[in-house]
C-alpha atoms as a PDB file:
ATOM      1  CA  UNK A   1      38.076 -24.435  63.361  1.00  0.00           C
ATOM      2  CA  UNK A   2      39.348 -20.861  63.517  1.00  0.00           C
ATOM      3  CA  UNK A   3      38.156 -18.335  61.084  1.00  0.00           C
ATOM      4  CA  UNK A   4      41.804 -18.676  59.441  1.00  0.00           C
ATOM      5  CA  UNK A   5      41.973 -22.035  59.138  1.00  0.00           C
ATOM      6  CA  UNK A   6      38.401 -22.060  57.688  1.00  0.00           C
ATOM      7  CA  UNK A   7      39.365 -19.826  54.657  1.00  0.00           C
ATOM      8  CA  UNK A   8      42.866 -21.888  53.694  1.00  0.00           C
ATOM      9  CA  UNK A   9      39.941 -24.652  53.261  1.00  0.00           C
ATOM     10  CA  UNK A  10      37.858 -22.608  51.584  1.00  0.00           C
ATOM     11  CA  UNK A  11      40.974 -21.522  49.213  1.00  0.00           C
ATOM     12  CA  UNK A  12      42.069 -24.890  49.135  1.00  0.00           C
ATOM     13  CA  UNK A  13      38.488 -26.089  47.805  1.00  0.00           C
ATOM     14  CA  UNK A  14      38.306 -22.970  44.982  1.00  0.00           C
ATOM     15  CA  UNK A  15      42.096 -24.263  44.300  1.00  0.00           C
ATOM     16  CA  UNK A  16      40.616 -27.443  43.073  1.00  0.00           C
ATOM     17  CA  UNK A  17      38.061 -26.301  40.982  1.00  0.00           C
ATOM     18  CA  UNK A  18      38.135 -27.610  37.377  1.00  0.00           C
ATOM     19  CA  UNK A  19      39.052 -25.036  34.736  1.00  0.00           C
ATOM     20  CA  UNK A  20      36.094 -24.479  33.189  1.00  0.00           C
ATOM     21  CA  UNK A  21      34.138 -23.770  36.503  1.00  0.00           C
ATOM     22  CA  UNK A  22      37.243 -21.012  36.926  1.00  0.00           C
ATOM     23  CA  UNK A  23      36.496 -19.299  33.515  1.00  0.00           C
ATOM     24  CA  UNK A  24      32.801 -19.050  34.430  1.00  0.00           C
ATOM     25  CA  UNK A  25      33.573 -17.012  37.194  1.00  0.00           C
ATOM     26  CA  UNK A  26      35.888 -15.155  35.322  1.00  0.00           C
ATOM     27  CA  UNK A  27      32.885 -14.992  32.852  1.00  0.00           C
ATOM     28  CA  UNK A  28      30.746 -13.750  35.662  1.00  0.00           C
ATOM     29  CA  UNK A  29      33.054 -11.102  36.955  1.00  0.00           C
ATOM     30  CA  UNK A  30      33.080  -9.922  32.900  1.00  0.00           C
ATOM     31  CA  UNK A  31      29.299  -9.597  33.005  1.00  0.00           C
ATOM     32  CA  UNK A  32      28.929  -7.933  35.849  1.00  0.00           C
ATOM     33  CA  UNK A  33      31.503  -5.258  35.037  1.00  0.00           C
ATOM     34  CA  UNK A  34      30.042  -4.540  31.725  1.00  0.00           C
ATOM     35  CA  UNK A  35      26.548  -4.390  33.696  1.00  0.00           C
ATOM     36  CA  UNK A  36      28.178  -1.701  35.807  1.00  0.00           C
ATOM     37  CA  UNK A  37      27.658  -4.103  38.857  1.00  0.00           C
ATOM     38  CA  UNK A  38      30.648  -2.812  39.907  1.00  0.00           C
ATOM     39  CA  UNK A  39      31.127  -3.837  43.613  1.00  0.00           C
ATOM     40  CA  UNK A  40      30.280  -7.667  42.714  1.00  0.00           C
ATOM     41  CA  UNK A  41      32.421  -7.158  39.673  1.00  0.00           C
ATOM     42  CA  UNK A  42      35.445  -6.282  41.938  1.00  0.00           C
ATOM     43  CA  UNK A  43      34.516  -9.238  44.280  1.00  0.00           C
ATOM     44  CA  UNK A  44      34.657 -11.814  41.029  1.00  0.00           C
ATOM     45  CA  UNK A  45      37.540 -10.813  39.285  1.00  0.00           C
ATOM     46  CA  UNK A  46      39.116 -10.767  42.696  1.00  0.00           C
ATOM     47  CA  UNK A  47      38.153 -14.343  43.373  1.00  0.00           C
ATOM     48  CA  UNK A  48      38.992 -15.593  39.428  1.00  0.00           C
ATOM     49  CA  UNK A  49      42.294 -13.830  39.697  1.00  0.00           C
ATOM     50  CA  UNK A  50      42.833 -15.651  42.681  1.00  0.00           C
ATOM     51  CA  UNK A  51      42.052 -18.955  40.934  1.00  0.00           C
ATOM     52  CA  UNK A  52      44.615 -18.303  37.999  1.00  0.00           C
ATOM     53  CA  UNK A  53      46.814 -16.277  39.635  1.00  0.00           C
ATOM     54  CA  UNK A  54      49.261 -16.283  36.526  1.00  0.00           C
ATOM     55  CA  UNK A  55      46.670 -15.516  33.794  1.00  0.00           C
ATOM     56  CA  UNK A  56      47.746 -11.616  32.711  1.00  0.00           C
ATOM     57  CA  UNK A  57      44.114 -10.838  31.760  1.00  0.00           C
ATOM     58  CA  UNK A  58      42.042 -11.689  35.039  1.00  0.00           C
ATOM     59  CA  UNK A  59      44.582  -9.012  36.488  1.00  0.00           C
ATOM     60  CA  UNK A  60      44.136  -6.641  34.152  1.00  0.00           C
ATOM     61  CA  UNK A  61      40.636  -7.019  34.273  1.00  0.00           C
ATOM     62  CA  UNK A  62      40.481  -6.564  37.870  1.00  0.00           C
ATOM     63  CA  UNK A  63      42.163  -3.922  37.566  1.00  0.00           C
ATOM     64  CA  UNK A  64      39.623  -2.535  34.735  1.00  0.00           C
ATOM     65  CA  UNK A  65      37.405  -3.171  37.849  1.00  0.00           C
ATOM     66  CA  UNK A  66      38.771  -1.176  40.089  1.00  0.00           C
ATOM     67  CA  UNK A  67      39.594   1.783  38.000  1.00  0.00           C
ATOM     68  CA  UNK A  68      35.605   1.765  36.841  1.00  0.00           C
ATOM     69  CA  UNK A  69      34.886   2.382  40.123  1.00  0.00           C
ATOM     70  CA  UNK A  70      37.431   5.235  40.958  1.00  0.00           C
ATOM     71  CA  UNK A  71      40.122   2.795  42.997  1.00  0.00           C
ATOM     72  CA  UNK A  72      42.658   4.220  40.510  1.00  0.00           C
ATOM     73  CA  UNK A  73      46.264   3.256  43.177  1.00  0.00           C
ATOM     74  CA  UNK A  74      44.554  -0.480  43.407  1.00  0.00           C
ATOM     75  CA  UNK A  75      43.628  -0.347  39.498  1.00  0.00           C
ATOM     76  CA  UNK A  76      47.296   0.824  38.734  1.00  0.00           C
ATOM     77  CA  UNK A  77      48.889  -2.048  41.189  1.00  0.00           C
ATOM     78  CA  UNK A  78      47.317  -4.830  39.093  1.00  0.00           C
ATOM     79  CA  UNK A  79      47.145  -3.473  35.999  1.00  0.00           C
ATOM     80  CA  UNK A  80      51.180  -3.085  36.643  1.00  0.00           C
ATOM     81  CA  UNK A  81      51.225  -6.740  37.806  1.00  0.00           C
ATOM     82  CA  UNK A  82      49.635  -7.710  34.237  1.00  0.00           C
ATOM     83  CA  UNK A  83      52.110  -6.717  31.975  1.00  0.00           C
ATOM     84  CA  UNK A  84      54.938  -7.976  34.195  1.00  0.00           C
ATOM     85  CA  UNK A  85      52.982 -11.133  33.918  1.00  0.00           C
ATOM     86  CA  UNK A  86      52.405 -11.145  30.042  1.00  0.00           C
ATOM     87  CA  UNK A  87      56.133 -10.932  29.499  1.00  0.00           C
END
C-alpha cells in the first residue's frame, strides 16, 4: 500500500473513533500546552482538530498552540477559521 493510501486508512480509522476517545486527545493536546510541551501540543490539537473538524474551540486552541510557540501567520489562520466557525 502506498504511503498515501496508508494515511486515508489511518484517517479513516481516527474518523471512527468514539467521542470520548476524541475529547481525550483534545484533553491531551490541553495538557501539554499548558505544560509548555509545545511541539507535541501543536501535533495534538492538530490531530483533535482534525477529528472534529467543526468544533470552534479545538481551532482556536490550535491556534493558541501555534501562537505560544511564535507561528503567529498559522496561529492567525485558525484562530480566523474559529470564529467563522462559532457563527
Amino acid at each position: 500500500m502506498s504511503v498515501g493510501l496508508a494515511a486515508v486508512a489511518h484517517l479513516a480509522d481516527l474518523l471512527s473513533l468514539p467521542q470520548a476517545q476524541r475529547d481525550a486527545i483534545f484533553a491531551l493536546g490541553e495538557q501539554e500546552l499548558a505544560a509548555g510541551k509545545l511541539t507535541e501540543a501543536i501535533e495534538t490539537l492538530q490531530v483533535a482538530a482534525h477529528l472534529d473538524p467543526l468544533d470552534p474551540a479545538r481551532w482556536s486552541r490550535l491556534g493558541d498552540a501555534l501562537r505560544a510557540g511564535g507561528r503567529t501567520k498559522e496561529a492567525d489562520l485558525y484562530t480566523h477559521y474559529a470564529l467563522e466557525l462559532a457563527k
